[in-house]
PDB file of N, CA and C in Angstrom:
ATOM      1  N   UNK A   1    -162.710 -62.299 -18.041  1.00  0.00           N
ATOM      2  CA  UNK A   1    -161.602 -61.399 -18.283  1.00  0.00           C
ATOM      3  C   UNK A   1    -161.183 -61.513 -19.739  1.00  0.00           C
ATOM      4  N   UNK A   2    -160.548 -60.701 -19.840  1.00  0.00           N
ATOM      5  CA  UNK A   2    -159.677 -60.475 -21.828  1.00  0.00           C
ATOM      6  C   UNK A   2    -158.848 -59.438 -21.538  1.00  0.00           C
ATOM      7  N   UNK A   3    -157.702 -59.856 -22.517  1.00  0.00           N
ATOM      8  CA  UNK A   3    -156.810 -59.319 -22.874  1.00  0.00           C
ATOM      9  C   UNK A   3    -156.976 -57.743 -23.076  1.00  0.00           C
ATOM     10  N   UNK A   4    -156.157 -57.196 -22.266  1.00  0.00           N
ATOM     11  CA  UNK A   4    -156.309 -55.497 -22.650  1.00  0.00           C
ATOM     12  C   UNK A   4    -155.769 -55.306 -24.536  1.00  0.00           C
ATOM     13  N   UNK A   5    -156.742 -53.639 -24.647  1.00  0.00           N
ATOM     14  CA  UNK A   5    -156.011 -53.405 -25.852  1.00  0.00           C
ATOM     15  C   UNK A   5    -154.640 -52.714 -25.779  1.00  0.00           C
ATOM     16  N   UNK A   6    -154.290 -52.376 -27.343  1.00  0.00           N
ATOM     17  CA  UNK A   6    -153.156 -51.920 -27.340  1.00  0.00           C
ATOM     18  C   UNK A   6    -153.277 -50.595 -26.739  1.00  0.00           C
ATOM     19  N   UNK A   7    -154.761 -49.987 -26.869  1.00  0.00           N
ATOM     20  CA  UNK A   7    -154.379 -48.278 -26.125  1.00  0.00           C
ATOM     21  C   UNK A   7    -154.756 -48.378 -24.552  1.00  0.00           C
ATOM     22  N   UNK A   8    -154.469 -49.532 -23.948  1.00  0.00           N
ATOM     23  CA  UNK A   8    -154.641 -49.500 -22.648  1.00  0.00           C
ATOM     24  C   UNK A   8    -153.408 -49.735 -22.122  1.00  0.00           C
ATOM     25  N   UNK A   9    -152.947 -50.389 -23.110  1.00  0.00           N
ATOM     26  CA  UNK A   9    -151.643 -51.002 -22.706  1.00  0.00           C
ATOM     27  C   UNK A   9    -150.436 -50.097 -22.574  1.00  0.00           C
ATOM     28  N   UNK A  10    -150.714 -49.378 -23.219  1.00  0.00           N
ATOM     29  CA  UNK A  10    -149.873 -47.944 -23.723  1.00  0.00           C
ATOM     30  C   UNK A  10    -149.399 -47.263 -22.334  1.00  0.00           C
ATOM     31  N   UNK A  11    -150.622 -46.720 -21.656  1.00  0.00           N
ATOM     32  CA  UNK A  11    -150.351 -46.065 -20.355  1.00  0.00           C
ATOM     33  C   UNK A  11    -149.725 -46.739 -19.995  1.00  0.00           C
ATOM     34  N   UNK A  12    -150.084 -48.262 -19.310  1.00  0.00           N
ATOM     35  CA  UNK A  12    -149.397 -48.692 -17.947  1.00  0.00           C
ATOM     36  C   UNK A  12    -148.182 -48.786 -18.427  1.00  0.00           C
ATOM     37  N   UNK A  13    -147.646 -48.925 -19.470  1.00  0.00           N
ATOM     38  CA  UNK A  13    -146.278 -49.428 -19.398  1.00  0.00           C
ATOM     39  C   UNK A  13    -145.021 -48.975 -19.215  1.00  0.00           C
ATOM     40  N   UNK A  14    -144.323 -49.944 -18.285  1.00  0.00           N
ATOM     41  CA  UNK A  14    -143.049 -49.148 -17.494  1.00  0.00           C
ATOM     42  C   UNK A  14    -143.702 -47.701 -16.840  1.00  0.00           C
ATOM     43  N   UNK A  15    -144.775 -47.706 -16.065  1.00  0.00           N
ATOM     44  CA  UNK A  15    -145.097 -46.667 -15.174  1.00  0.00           C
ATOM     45  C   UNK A  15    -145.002 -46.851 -14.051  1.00  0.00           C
ATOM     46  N   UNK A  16    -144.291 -48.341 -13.421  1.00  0.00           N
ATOM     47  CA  UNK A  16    -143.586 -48.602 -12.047  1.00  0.00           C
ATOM     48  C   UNK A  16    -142.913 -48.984 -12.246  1.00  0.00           C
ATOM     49  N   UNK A  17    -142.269 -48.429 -11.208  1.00  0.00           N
ATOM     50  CA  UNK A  17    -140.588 -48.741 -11.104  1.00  0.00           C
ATOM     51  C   UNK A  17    -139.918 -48.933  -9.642  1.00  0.00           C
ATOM     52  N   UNK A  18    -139.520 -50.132 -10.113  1.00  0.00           N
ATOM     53  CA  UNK A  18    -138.989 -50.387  -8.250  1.00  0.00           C
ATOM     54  C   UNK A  18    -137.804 -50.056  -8.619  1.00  0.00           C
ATOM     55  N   UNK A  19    -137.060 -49.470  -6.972  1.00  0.00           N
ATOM     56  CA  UNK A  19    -135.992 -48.722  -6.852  1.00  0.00           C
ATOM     57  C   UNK A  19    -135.127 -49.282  -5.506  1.00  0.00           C
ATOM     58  N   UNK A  20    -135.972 -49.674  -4.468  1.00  0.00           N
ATOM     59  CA  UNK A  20    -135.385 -50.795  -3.683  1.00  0.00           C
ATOM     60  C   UNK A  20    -136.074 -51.662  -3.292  1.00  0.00           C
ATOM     61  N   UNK A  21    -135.520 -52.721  -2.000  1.00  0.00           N
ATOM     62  CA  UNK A  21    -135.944 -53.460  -1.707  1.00  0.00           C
ATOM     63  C   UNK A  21    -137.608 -52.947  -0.554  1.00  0.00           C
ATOM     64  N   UNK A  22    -137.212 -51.964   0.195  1.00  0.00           N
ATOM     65  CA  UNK A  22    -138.834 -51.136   0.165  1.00  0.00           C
ATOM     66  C   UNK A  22    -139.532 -50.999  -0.749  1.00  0.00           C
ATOM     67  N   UNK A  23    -139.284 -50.750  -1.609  1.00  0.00           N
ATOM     68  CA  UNK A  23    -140.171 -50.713  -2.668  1.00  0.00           C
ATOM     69  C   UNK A  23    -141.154 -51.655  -3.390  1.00  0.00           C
ATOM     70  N   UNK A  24    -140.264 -52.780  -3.257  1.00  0.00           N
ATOM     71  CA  UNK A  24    -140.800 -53.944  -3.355  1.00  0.00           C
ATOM     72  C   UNK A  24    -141.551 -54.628  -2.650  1.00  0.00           C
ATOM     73  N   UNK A  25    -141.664 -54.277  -1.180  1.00  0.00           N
ATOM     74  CA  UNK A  25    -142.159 -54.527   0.206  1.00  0.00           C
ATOM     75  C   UNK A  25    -143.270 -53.773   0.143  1.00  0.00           C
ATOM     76  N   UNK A  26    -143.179 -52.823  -0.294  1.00  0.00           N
ATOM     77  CA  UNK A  26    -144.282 -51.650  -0.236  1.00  0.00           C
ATOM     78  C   UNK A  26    -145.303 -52.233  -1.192  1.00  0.00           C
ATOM     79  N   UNK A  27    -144.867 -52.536  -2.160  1.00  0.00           N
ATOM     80  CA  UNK A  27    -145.966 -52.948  -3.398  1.00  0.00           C
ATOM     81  C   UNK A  27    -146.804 -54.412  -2.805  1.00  0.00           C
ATOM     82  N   UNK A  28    -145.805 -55.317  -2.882  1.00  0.00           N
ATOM     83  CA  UNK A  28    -146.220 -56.329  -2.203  1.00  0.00           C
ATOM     84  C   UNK A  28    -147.624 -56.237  -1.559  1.00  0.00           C
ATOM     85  N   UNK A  29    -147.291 -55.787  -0.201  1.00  0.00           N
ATOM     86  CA  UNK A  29    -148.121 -55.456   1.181  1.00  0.00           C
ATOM     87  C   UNK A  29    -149.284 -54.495   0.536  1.00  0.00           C
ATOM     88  N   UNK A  30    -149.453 -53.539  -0.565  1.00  0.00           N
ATOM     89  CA  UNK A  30    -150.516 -53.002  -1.220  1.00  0.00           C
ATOM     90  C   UNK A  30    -151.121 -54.261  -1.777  1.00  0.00           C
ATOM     91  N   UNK A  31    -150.459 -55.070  -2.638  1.00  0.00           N
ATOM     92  CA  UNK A  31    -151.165 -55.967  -2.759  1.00  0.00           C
ATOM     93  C   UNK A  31    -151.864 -56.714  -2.031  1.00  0.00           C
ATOM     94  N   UNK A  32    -151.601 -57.182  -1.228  1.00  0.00           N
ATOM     95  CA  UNK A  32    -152.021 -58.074  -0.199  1.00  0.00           C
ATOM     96  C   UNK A  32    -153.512 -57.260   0.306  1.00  0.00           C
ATOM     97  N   UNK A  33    -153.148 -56.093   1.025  1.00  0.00           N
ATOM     98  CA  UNK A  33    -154.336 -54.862   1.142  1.00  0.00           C
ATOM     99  C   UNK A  33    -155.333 -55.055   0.317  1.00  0.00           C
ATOM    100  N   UNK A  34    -155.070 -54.817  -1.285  1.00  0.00           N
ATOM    101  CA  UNK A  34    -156.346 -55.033  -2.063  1.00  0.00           C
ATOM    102  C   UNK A  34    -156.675 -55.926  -1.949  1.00  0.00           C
ATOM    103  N   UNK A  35    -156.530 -57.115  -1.822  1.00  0.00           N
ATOM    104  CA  UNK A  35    -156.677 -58.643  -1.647  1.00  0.00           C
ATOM    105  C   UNK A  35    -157.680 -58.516  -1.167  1.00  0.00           C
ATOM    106  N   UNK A  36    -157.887 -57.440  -0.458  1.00  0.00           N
ATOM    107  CA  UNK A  36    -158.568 -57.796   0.969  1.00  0.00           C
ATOM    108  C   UNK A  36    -158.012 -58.670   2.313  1.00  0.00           C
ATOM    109  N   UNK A  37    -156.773 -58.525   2.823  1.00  0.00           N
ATOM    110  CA  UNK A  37    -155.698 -59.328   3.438  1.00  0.00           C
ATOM    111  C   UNK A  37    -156.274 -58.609   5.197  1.00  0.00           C
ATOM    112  N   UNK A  38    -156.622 -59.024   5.983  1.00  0.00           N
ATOM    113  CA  UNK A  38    -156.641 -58.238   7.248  1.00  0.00           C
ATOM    114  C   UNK A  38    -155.416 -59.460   8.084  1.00  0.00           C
ATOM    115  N   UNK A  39    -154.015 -60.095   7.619  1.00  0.00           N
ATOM    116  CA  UNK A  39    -153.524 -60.636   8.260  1.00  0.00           C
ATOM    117  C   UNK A  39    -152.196 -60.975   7.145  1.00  0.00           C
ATOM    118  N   UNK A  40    -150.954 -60.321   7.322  1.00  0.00           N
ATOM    119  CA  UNK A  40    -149.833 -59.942   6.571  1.00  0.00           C
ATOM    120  C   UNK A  40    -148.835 -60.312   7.178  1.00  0.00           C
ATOM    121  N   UNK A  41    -147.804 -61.037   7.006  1.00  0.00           N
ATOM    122  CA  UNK A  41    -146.796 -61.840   7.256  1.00  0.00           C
ATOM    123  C   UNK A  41    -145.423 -61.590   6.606  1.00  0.00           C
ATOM    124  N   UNK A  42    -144.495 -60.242   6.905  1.00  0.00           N
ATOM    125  CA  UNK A  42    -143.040 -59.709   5.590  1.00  0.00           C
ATOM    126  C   UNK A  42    -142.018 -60.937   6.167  1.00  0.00           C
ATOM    127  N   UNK A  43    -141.333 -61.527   5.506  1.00  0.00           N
ATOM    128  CA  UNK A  43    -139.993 -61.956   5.791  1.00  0.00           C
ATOM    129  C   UNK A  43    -139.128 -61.846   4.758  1.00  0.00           C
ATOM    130  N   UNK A  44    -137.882 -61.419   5.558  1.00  0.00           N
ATOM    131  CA  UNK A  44    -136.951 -61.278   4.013  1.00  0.00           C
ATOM    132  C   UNK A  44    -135.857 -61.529   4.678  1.00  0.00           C
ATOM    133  N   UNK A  45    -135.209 -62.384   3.807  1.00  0.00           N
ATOM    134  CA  UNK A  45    -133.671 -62.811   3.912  1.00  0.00           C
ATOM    135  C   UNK A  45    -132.411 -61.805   3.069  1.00  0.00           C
ATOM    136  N   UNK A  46    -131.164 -61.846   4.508  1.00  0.00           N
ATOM    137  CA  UNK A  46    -130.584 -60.734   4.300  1.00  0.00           C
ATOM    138  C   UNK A  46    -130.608 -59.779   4.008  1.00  0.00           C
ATOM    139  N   UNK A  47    -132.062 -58.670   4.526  1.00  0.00           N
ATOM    140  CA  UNK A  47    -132.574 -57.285   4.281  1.00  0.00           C
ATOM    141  C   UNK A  47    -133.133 -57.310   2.712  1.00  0.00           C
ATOM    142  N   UNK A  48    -133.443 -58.437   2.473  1.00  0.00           N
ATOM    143  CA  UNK A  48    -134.445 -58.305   1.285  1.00  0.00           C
ATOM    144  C   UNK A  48    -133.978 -58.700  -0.030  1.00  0.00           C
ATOM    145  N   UNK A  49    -132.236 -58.835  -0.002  1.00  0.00           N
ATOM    146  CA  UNK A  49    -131.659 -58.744  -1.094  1.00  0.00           C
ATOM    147  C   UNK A  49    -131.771 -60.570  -1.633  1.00  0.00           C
ATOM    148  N   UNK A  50    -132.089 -61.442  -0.765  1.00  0.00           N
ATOM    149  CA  UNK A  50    -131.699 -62.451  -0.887  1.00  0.00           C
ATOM    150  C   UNK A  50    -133.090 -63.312  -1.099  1.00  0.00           C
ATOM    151  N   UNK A  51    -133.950 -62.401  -0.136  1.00  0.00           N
ATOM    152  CA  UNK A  51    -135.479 -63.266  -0.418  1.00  0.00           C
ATOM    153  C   UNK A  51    -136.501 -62.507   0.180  1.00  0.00           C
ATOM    154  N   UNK A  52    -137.544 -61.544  -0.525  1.00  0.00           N
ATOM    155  CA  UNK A  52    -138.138 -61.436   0.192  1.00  0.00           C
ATOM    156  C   UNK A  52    -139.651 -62.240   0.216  1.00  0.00           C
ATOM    157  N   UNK A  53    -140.167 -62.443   1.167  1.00  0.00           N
ATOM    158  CA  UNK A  53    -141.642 -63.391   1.099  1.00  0.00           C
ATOM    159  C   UNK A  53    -142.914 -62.667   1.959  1.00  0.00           C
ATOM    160  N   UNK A  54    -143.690 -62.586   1.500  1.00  0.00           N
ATOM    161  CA  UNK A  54    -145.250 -62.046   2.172  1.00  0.00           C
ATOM    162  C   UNK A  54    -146.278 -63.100   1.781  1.00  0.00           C
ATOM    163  N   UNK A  55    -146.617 -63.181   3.042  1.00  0.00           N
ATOM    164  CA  UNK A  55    -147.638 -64.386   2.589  1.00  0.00           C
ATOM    165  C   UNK A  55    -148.921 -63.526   3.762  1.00  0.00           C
ATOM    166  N   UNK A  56    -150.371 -63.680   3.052  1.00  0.00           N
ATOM    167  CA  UNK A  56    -151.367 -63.073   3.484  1.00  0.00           C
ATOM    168  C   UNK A  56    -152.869 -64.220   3.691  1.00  0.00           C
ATOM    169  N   UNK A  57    -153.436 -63.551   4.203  1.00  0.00           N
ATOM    170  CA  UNK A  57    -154.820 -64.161   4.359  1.00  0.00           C
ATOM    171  C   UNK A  57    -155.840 -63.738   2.524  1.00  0.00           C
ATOM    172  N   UNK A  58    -155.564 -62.672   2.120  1.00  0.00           N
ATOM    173  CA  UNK A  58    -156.687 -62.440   0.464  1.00  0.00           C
ATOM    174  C   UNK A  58    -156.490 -62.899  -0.064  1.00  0.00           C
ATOM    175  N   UNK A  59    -157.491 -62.834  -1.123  1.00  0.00           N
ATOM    176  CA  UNK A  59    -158.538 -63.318  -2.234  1.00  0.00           C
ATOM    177  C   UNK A  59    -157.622 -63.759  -2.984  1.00  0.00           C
ATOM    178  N   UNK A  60    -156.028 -63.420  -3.548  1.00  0.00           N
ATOM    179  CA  UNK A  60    -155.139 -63.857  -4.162  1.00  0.00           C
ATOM    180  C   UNK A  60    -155.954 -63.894  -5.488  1.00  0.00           C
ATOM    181  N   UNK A  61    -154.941 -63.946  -6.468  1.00  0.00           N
ATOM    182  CA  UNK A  61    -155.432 -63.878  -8.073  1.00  0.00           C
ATOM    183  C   UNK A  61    -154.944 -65.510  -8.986  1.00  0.00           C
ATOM    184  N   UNK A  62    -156.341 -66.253  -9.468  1.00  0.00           N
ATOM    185  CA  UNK A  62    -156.356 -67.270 -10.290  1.00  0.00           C
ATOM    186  C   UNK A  62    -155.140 -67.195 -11.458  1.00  0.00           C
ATOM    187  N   UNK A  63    -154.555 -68.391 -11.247  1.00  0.00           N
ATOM    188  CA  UNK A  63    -153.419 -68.113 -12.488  1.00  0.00           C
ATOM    189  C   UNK A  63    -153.755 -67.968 -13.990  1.00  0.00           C
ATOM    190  N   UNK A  64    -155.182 -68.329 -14.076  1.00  0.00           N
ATOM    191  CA  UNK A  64    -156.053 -68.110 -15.391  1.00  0.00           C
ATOM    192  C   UNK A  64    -155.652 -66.875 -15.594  1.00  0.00           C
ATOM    193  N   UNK A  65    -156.011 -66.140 -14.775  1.00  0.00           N
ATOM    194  CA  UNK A  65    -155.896 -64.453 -14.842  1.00  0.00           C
ATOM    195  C   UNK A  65    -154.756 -63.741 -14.963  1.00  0.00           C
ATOM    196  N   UNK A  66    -153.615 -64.333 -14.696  1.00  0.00           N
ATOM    197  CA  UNK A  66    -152.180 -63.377 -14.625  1.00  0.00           C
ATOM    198  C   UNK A  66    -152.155 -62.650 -15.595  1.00  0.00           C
ATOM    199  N   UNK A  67    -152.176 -63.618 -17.041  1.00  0.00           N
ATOM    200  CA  UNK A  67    -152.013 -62.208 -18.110  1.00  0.00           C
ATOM    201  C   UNK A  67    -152.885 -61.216 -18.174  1.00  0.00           C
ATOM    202  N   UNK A  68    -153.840 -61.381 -18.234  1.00  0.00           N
ATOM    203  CA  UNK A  68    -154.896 -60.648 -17.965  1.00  0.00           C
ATOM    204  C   UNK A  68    -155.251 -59.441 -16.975  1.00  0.00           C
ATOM    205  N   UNK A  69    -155.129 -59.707 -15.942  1.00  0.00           N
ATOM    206  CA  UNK A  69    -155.246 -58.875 -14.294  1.00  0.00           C
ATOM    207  C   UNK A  69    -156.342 -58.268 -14.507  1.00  0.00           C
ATOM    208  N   UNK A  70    -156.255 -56.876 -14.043  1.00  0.00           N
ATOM    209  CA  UNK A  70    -157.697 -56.914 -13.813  1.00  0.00           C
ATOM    210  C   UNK A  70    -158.245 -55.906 -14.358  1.00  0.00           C
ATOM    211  N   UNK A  71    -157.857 -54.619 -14.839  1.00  0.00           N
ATOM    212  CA  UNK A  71    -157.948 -53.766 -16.020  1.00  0.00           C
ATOM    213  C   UNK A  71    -158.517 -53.776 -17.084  1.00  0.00           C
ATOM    214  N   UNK A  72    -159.859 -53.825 -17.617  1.00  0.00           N
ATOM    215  CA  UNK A  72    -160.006 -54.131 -18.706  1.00  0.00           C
ATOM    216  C   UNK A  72    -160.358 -52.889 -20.188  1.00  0.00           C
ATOM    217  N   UNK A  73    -160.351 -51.620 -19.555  1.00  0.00           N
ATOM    218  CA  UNK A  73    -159.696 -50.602 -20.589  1.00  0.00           C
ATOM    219  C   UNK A  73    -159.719 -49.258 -20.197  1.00  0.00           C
ATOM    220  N   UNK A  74    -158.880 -48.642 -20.796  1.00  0.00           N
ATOM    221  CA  UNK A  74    -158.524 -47.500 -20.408  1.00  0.00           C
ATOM    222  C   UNK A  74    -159.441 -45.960 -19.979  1.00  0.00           C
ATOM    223  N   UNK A  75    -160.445 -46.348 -19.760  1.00  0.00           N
ATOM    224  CA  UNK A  75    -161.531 -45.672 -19.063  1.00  0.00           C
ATOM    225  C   UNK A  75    -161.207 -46.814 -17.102  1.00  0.00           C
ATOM    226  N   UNK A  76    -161.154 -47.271 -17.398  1.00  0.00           N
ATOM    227  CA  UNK A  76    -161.428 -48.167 -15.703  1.00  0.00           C
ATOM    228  C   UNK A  76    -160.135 -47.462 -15.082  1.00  0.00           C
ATOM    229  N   UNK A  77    -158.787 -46.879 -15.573  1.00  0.00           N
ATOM    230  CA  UNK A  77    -157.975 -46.572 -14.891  1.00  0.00           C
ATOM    231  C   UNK A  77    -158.874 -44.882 -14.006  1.00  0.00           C
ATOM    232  N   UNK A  78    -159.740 -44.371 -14.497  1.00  0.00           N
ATOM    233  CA  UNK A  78    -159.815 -43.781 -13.544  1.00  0.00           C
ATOM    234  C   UNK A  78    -161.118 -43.668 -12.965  1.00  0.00           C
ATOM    235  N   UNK A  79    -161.519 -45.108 -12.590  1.00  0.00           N
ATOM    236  CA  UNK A  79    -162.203 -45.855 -11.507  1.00  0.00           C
ATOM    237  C   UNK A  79    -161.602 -46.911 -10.595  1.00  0.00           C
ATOM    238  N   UNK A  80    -160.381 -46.778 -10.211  1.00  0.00           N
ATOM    239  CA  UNK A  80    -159.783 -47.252  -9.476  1.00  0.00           C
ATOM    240  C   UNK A  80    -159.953 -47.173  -8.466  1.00  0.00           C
ATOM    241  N   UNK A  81    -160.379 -48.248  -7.500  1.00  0.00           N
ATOM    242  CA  UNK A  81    -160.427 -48.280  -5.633  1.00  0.00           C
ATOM    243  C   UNK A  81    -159.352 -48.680  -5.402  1.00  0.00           C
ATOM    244  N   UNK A  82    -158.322 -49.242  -5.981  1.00  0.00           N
ATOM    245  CA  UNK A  82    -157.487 -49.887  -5.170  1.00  0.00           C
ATOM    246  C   UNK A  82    -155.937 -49.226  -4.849  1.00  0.00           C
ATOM    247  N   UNK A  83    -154.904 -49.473  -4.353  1.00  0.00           N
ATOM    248  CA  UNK A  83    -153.790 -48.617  -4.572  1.00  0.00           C
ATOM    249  C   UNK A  83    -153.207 -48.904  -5.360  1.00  0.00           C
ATOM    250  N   UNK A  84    -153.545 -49.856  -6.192  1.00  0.00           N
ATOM    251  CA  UNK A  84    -152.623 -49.422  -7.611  1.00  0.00           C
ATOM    252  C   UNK A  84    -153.221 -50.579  -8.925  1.00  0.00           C
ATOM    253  N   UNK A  85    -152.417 -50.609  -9.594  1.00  0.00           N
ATOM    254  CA  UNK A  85    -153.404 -51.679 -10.753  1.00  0.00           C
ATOM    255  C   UNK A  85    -152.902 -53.008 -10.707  1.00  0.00           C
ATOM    256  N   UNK A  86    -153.766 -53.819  -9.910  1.00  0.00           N
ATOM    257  CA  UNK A  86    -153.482 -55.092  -9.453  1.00  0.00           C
ATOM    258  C   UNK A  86    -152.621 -56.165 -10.780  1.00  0.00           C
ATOM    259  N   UNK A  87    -151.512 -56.066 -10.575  1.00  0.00           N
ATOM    260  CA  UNK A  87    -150.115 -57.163 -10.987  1.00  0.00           C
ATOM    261  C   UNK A  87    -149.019 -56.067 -11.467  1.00  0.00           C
ATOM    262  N   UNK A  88    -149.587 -54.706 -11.498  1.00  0.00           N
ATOM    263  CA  UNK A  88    -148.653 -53.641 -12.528  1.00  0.00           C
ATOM    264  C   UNK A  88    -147.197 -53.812 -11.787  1.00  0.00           C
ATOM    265  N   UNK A  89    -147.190 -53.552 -10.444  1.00  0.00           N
ATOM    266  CA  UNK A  89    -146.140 -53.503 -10.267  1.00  0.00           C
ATOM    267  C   UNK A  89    -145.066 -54.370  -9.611  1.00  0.00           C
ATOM    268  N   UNK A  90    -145.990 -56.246 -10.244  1.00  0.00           N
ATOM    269  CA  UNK A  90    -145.190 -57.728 -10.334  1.00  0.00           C
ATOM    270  C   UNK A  90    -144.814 -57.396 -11.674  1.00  0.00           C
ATOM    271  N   UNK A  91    -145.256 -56.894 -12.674  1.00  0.00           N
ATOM    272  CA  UNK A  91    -144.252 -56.558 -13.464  1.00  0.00           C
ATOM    273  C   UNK A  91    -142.900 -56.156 -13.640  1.00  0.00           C
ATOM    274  N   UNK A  92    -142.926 -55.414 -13.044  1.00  0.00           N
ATOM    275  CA  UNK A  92    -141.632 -54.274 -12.765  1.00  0.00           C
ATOM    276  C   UNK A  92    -140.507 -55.086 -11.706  1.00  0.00           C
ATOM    277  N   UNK A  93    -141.261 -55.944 -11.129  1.00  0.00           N
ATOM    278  CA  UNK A  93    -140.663 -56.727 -10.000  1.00  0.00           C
ATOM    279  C   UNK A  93    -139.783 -57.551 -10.459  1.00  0.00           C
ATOM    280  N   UNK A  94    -140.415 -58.711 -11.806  1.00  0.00           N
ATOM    281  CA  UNK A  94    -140.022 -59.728 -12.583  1.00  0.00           C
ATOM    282  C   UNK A  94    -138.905 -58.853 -13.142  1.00  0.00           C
ATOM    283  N   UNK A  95    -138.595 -58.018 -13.699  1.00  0.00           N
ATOM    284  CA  UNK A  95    -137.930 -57.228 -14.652  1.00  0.00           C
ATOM    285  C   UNK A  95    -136.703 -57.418 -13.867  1.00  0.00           C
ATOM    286  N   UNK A  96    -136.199 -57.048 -12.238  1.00  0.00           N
ATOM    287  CA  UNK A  96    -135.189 -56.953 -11.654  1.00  0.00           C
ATOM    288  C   UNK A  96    -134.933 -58.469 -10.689  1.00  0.00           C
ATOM    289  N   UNK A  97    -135.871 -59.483 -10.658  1.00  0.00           N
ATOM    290  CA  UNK A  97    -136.083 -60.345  -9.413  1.00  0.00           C
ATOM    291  C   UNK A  97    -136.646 -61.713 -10.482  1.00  0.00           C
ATOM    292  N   UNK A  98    -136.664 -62.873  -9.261  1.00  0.00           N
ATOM    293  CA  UNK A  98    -136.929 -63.960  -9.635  1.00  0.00           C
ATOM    294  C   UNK A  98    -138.622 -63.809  -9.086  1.00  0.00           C
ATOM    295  N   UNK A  99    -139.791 -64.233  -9.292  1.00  0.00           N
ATOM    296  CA  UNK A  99    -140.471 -63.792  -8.598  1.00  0.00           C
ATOM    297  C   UNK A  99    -141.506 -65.616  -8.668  1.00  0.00           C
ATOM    298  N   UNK A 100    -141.644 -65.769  -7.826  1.00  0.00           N
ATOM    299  CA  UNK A 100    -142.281 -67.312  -7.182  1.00  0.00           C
ATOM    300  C   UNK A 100    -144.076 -67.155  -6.634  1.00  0.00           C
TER     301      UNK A 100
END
């Protein structure tokens, strides 16, 4: 993996946006999906506002990789299989949330 460039970087940014706590649930559980997850687990404390947690059976992503993810330039965005661009929208997450 490597660092995207600056004209890749360009698109994704701030192009998700969470708006509630579904939203956040929703992304999540896509994640998990691409994972390849066939076994998904939501819990959230006090309707989400307080904690929400998904824990899955996939492939999960090496912390080597976080900055990185999985994008590596702006031609691959439209070869995408997955539902969305795997960490884009833990971004957006971190922005409003503590994220663990």
């Amino acid at each position: 993996m490597k660092q995207l460039s600056a004209a890749t970087v360009r698109p994704l940014s701030n192009s998700q946006i969470i708006t509630s706590v579904t939203s956040v649930v929703k992304e999540l559980i896509e994640n998990s999906l691409d994972a390849g997850a066939t076994s998904i687990d939501v819990r959230l404390e006090n309707y989400g506002f307080d904690k929400i947690e998904v824990q899955d059976n996939g492939e999960g992503i090496k912390a080597v990789d976080v900055p990185v993810m999985a994008i590596d330039s702006h031609e691959d965005l439209r070869n995408l299989a997955t539902y969305g661009f795997q960490g884009e929208a833990l971004g957006s997450i971190c922005s409003v949330a503590e994220l663990l």
